[in-house]
N, C-alpha and C. Protein backbone atom coordinates (compact mmCIF):
# COMPACT_ATOMS: atom_id res chain seq x y z
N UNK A 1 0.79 -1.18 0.00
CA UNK A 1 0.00 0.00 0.00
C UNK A 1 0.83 1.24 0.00
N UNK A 2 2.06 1.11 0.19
CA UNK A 2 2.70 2.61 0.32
C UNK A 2 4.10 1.95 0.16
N UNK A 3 5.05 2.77 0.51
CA UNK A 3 6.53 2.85 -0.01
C UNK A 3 7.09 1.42 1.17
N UNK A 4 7.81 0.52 0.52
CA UNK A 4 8.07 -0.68 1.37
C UNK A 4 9.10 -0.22 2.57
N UNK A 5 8.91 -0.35 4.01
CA UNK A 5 9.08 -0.30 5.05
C UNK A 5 10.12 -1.19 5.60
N UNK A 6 11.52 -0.89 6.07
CA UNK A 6 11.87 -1.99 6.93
C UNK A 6 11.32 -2.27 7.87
N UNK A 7 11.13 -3.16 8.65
CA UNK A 7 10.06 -3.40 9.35
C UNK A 7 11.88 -3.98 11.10
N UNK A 8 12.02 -3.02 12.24
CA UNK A 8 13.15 -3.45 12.68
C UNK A 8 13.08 -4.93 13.36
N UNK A 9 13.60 -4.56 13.89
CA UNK A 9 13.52 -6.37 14.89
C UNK A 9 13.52 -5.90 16.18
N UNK A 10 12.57 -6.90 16.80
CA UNK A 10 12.09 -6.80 18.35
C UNK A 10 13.68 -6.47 19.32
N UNK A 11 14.60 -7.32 18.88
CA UNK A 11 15.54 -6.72 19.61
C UNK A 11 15.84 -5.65 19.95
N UNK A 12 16.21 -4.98 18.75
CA UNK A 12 16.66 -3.20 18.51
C UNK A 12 15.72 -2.29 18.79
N UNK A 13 14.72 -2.67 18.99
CA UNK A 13 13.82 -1.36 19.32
C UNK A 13 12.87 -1.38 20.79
N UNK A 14 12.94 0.13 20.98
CA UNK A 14 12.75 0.81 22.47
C UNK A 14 10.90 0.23 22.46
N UNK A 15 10.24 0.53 23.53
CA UNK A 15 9.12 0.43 24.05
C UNK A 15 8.37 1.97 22.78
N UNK A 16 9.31 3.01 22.77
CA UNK A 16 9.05 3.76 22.23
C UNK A 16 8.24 3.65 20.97
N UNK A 17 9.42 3.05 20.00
CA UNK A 17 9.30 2.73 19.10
C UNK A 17 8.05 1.45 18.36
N UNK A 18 8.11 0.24 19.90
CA UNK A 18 7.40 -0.25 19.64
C UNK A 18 5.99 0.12 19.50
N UNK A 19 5.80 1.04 20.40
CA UNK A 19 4.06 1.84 20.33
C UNK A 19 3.86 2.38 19.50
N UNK A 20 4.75 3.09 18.59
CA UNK A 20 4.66 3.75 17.17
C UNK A 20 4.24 2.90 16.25
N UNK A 21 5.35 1.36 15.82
CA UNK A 21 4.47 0.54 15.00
C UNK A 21 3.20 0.04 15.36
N UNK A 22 3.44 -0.49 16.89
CA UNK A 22 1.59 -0.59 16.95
C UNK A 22 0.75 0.50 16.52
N UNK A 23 0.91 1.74 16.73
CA UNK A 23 -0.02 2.72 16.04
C UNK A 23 0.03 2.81 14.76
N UNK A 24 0.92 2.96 14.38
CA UNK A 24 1.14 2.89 12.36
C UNK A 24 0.09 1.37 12.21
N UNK A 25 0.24 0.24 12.76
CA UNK A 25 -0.33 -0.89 12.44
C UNK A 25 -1.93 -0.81 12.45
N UNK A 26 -1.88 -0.09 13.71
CA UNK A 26 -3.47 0.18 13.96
C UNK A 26 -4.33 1.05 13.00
N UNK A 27 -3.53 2.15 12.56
CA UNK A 27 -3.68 2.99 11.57
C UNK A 27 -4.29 2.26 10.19
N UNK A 28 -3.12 1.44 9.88
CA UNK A 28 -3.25 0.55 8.04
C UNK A 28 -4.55 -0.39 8.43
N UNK A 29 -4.56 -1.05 9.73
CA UNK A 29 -5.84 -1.61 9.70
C UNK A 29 -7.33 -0.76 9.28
N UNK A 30 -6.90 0.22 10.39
CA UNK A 30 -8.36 1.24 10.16
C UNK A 30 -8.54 1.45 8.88
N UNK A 31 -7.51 2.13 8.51
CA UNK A 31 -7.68 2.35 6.89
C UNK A 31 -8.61 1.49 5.98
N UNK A 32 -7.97 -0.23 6.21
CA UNK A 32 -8.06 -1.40 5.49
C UNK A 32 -9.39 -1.67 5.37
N UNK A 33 -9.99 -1.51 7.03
CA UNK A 33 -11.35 -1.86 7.54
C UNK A 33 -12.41 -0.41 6.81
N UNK A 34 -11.96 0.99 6.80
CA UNK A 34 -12.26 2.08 5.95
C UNK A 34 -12.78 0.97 4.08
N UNK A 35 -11.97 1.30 3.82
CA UNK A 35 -11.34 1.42 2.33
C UNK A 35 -13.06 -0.28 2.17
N UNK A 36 -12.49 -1.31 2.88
CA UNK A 36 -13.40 -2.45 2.77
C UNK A 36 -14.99 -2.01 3.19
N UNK A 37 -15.46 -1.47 4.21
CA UNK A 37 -16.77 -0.95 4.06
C UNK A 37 -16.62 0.52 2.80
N UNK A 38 -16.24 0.84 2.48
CA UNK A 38 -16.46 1.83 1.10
C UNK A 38 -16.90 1.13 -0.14
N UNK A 39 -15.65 0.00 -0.37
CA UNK A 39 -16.24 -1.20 -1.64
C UNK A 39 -17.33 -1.82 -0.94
N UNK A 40 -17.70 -1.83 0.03
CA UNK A 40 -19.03 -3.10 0.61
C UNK A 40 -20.40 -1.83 0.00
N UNK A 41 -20.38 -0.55 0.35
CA UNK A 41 -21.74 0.23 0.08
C UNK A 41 -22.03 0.98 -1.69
N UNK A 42 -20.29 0.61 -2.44
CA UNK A 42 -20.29 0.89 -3.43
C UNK A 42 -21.15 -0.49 -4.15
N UNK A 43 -20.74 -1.72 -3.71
CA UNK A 43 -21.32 -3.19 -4.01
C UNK A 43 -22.77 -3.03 -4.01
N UNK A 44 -23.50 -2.34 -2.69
CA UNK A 44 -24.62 -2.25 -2.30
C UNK A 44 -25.20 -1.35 -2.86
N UNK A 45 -24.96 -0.30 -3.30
CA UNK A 45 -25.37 0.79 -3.97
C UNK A 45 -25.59 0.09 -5.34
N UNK A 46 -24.65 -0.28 -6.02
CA UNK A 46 -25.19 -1.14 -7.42
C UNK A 46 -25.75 -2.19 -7.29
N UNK A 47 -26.24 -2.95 -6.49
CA UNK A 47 -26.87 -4.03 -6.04
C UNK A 47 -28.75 -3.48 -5.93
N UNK A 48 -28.38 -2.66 -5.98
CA UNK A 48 -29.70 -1.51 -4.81
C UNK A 48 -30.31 -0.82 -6.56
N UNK A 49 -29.39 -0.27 -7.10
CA UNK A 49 -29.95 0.37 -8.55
C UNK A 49 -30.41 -0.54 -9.36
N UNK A 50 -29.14 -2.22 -9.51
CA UNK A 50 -29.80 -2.77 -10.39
C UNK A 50 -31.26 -3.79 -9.91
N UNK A 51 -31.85 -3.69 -9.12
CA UNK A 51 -32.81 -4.15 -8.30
C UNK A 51 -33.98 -3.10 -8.50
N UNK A 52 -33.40 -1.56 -8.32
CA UNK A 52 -34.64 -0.81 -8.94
C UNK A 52 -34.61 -0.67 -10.02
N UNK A 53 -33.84 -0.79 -11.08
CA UNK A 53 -34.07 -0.93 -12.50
C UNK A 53 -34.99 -2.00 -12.99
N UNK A 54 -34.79 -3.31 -12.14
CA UNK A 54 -35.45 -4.69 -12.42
C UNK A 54 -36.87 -3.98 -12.29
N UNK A 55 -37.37 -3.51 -10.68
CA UNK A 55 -39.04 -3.12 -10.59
C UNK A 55 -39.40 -2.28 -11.28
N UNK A 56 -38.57 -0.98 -12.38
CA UNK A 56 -39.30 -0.15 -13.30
C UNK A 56 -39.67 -0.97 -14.15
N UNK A 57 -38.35 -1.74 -14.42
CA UNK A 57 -39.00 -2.80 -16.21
C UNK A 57 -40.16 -3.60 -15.31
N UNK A 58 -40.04 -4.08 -14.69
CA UNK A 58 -41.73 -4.85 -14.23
C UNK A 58 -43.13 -3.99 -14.10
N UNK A 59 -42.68 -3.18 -14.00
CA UNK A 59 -43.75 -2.58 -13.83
C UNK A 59 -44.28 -1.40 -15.24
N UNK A 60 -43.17 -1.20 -16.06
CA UNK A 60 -43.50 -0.86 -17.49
C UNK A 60 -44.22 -2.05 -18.19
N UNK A 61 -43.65 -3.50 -18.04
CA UNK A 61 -43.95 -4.22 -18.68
C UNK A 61 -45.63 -4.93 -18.01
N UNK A 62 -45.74 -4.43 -16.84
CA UNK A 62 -47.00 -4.64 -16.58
C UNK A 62 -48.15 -3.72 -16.88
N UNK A 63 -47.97 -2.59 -17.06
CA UNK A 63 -48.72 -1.53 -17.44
C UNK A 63 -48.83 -1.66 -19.07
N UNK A 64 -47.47 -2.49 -20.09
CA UNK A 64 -47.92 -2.83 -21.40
C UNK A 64 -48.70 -3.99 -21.43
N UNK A 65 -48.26 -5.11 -20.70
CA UNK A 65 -49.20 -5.90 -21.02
C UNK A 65 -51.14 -6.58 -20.33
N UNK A 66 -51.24 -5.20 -19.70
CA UNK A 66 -52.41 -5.24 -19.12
C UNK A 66 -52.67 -5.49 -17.67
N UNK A 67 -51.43 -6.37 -17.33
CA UNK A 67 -51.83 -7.52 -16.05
C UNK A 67 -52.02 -5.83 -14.54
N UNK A 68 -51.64 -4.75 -14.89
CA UNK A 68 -51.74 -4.05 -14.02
C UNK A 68 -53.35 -3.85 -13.64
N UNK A 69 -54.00 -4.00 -14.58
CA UNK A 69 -55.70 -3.74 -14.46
C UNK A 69 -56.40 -4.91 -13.42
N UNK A 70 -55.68 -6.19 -13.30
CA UNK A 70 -56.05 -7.01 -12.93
C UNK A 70 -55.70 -6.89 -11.39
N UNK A 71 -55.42 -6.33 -10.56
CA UNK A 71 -54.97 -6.38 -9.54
C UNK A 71 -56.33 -5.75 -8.78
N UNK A 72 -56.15 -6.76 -7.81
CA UNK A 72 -57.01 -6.99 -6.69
C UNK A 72 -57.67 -5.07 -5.91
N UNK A 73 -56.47 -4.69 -5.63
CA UNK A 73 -56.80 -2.89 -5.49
C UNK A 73 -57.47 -2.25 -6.34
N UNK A 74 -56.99 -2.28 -7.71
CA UNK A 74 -57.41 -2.02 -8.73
C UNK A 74 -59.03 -1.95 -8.96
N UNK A 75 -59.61 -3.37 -9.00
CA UNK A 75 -60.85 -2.96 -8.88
C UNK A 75 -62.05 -2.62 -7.89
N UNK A 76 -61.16 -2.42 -6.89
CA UNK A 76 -62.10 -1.53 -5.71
C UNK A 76 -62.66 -0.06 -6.23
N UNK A 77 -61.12 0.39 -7.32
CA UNK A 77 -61.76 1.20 -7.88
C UNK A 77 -62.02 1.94 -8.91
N UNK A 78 -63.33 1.32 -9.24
CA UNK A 78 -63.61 1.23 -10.96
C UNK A 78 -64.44 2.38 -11.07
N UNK A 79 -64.94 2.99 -10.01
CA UNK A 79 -65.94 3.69 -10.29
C UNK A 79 -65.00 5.39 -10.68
N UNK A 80 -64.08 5.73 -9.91
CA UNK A 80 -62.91 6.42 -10.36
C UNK A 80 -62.16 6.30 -11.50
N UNK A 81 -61.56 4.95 -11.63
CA UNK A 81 -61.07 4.63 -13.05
C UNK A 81 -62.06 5.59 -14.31
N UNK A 82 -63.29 4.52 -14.06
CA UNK A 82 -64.55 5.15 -15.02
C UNK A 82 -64.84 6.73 -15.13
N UNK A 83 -64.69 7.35 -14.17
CA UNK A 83 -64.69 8.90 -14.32
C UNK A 83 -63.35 9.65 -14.72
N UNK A 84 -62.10 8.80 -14.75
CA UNK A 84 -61.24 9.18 -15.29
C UNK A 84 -61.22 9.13 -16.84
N UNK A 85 -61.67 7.89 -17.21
CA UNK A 85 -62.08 7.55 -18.83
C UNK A 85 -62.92 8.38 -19.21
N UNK A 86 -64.18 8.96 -18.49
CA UNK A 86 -65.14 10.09 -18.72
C UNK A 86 -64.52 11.43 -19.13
N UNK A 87 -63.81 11.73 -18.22
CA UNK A 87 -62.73 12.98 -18.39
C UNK A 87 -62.23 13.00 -19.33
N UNK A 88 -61.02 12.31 -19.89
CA UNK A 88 -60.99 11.71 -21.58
C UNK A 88 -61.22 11.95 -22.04
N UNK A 89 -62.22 11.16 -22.69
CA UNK A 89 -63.12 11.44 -23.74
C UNK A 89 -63.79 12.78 -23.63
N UNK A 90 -64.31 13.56 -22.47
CA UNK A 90 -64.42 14.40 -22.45
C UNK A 90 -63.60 15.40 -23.11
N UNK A 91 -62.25 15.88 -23.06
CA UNK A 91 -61.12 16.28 -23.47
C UNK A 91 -61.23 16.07 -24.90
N UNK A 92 -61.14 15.05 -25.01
CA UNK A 92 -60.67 14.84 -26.54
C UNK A 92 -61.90 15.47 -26.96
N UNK A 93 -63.62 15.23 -26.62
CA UNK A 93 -64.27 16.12 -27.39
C UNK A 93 -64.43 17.24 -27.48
N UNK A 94 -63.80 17.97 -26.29
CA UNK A 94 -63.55 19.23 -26.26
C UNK A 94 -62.57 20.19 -27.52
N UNK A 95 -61.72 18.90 -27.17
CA UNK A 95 -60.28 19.12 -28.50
C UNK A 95 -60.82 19.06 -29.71
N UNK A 96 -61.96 18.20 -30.24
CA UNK A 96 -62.43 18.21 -31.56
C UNK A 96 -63.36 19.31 -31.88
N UNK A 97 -63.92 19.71 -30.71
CA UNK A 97 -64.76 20.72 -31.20
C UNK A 97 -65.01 22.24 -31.36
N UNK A 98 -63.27 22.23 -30.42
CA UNK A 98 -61.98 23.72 -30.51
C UNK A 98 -61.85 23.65 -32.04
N UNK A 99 -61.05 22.64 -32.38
CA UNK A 99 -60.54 22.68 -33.45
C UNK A 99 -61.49 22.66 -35.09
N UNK A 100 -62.58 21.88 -34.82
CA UNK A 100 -63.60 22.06 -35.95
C UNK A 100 -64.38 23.93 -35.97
N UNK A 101 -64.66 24.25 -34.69
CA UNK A 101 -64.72 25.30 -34.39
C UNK A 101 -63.55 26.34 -35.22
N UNK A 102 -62.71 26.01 -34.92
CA UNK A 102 -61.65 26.86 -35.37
C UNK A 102 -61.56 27.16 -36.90
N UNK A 103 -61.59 25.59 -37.91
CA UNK A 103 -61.68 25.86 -38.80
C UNK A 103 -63.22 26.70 -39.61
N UNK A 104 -63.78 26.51 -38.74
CA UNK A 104 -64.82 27.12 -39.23
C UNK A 104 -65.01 28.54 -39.47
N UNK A 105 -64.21 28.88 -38.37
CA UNK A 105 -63.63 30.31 -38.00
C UNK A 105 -63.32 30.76 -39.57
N UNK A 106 -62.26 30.06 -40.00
CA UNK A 106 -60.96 30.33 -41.03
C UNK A 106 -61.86 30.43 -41.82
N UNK A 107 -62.72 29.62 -42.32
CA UNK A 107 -63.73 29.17 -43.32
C UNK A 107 -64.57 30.88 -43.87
N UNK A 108 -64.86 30.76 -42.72
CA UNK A 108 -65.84 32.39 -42.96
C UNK A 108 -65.26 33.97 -42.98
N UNK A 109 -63.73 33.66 -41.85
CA UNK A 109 -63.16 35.05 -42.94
C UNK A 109 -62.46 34.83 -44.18
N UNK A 110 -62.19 33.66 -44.67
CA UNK A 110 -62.13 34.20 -46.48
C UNK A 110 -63.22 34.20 -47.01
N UNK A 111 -64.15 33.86 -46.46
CA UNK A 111 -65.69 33.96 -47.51
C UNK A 111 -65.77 35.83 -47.16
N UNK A 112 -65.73 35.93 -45.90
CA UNK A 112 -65.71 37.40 -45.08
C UNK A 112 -64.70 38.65 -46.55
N UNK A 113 -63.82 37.99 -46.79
CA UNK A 113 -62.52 38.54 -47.48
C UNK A 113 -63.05 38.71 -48.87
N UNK A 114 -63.82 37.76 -49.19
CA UNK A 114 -64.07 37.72 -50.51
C UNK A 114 -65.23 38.43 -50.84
N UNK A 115 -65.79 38.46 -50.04
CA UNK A 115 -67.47 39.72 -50.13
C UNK A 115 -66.61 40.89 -50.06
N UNK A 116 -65.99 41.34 -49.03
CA UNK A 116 -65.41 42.49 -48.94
C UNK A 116 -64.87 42.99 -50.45
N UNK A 117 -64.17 42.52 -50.95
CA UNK A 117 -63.35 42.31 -52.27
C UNK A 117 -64.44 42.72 -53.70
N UNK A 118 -65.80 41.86 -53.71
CA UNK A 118 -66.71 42.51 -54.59
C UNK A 118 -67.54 43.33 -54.16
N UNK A 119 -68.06 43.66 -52.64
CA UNK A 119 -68.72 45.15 -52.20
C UNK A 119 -67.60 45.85 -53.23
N UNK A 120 -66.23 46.10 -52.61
CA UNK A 120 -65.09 47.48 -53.12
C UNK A 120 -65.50 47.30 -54.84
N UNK A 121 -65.25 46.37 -55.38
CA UNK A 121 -65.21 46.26 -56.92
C UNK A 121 -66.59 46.79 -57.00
N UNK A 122 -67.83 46.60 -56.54
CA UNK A 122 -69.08 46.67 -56.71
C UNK A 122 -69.60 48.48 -56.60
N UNK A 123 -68.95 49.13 -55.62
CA UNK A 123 -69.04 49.97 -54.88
C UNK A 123 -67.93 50.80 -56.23
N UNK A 124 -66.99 50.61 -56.60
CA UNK A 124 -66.33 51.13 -57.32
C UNK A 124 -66.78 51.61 -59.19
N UNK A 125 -67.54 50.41 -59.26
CA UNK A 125 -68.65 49.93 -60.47
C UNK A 125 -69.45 51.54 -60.70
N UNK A 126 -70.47 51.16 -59.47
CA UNK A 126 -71.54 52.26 -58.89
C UNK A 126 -70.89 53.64 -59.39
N UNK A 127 -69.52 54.16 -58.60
CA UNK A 127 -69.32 55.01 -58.57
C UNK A 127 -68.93 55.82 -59.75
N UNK A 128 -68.58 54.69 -61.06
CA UNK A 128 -68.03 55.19 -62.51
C UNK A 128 -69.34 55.19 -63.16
N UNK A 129 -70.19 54.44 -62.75
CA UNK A 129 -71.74 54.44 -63.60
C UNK A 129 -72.16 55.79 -63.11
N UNK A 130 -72.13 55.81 -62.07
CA UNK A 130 -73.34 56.88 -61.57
C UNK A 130 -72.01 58.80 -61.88
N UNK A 131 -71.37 58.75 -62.43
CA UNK A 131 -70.81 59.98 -62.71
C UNK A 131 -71.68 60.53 -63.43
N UNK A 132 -71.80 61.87 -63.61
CA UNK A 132 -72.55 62.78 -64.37
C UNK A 132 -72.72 62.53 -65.72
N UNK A 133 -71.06 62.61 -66.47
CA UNK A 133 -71.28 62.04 -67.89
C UNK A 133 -70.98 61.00 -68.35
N UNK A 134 -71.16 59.86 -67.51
CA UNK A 134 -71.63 58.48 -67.78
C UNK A 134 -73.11 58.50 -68.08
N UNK A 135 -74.00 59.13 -66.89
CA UNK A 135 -75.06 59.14 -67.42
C UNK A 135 -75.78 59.76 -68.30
N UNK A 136 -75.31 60.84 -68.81
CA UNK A 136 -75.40 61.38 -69.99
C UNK A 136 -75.19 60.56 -71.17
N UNK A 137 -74.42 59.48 -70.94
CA UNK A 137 -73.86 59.06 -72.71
C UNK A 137 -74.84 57.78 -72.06
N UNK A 138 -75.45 57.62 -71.31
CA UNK A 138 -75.90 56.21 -71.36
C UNK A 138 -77.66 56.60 -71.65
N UNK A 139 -77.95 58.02 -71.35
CA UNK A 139 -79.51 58.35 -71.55
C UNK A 139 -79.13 59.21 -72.95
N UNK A 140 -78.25 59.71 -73.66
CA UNK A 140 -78.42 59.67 -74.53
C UNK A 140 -78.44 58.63 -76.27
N UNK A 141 -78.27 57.20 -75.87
CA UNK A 141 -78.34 56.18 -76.30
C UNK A 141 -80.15 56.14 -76.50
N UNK A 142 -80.31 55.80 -75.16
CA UNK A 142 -81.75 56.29 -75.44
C UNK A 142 -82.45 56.97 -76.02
N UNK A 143 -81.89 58.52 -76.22
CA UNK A 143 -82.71 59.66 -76.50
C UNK A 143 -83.13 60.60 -75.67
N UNK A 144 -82.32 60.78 -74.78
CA UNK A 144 -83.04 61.43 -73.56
C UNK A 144 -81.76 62.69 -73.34
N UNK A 145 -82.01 63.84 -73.87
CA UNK A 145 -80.64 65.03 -73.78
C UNK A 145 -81.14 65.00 -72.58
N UNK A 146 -79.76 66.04 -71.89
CA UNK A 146 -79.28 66.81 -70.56
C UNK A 146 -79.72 68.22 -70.90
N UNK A 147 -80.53 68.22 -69.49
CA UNK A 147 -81.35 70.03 -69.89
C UNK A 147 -80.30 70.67 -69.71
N UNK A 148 -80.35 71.83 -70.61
CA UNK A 148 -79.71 72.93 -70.86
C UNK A 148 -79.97 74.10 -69.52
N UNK A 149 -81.63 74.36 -68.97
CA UNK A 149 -82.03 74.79 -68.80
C UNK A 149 -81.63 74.75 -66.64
N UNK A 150 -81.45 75.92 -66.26
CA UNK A 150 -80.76 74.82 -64.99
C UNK A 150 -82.55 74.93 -63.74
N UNK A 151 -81.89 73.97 -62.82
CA UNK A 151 -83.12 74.06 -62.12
C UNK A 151 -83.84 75.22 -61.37
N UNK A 152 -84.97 75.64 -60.94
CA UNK A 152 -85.67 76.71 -60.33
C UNK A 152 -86.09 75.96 -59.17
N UNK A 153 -86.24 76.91 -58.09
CA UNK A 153 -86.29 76.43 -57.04
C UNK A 153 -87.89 76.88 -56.66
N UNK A 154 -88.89 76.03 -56.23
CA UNK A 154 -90.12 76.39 -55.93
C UNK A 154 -90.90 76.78 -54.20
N UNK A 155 -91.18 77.51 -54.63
CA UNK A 155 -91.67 78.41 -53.13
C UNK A 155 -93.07 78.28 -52.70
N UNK A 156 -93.48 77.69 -52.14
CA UNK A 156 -94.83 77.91 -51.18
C UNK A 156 -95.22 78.45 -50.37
N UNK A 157 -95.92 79.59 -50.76
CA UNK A 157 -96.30 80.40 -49.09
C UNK A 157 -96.43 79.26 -47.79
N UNK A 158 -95.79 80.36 -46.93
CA UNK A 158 -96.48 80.00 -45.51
C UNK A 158 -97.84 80.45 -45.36
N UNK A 159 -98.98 79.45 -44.60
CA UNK A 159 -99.78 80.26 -44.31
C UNK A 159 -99.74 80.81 -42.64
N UNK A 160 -100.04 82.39 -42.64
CA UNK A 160 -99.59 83.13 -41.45
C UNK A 160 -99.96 82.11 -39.85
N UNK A 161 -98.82 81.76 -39.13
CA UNK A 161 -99.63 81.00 -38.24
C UNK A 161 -100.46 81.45 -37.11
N UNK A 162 -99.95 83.14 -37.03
CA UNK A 162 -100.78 84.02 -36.25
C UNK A 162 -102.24 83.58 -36.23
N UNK A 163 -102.93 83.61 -37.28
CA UNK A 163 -104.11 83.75 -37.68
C UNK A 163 -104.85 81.91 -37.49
N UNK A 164 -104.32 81.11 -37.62
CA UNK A 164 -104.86 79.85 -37.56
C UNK A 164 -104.17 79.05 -36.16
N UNK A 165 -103.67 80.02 -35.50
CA UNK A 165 -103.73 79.53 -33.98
C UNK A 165 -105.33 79.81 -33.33
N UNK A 166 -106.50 80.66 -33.64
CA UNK A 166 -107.35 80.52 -32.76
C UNK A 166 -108.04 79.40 -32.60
């Protein structure tokens, strides 16, 4: 474990000395006994993961192949299950009927777009027909001249209201 040690002989050495290697000895043990529970919880630690890896795959593979429905807990409670499936389907018809909704939406502003589009053209039509001498060249096709003569404006007495208040 470390740089090789002469190790002296019981003869040559003091009481001193001897309590030192007992402590150095005591030391490499601790260590030894260290270092051996470290590999024992590293052992256990992968012992421990691959054991919960085993119960995810069991329990993926029970949830694919059905057998999870079958369990005894399980159908105590069906009546929950069943309102969960309600919810569901609920959802999803919610989701279909956002989305049909939606297109429907889309549907009616280009129809929306496209009226708009012949009002303006329509509205634009109007406005070149109905000019002054458009209609002139279109009533004179007919026969119908543009008076020369310009308009007079016509006046009707008032009658006094003094008099037809009594």
């Amino acid at each position: 474990m470390g740089k090789n040690k002469r190790i002296p002989s019981p003869e040559n050495t003091t009481p001193e000395e001897l309590a030192l290697i007992a402590d150095a000895q005591k030391q490499q043990a601790e260590k030894e006994a260290i270092r051996l529970a470290q590999e024992e919880e590293v052992l256990n630690a992968s012992k421990k993961r691959k054991e919960q890896s085993k119960q995810r795959k069991a329990k993926a593979m029970g949830m694919l192949d059905g057998s999870v429905l079958l369990r005894d807990g399980l159908l105590d409670h069906w009546r929950f299950i069943l309102f969960c499936v309600g919810l569901a389907f609920l959802l999803i018809a919610s989701n279909y009927f956002a989305e049909s909704t939606a297109r429907e939406i889309s549907k009616i502003k280009k129809e929306m777009k496209e009226l708009r589009t012949i009002e303006v053209s329509s509205k634009a039509e109007l406005m070149s027909i109905s000019i002054q001498s458009s209609v002139a060249v279109a009533l004179d096709t007919l026969g119908i001249k543009e008076s020369v003569v310009p308009p007079m404006k016509i006046m009707i007495p008032k009658p006094d209201q003094n008099n037809d208040s009594r």
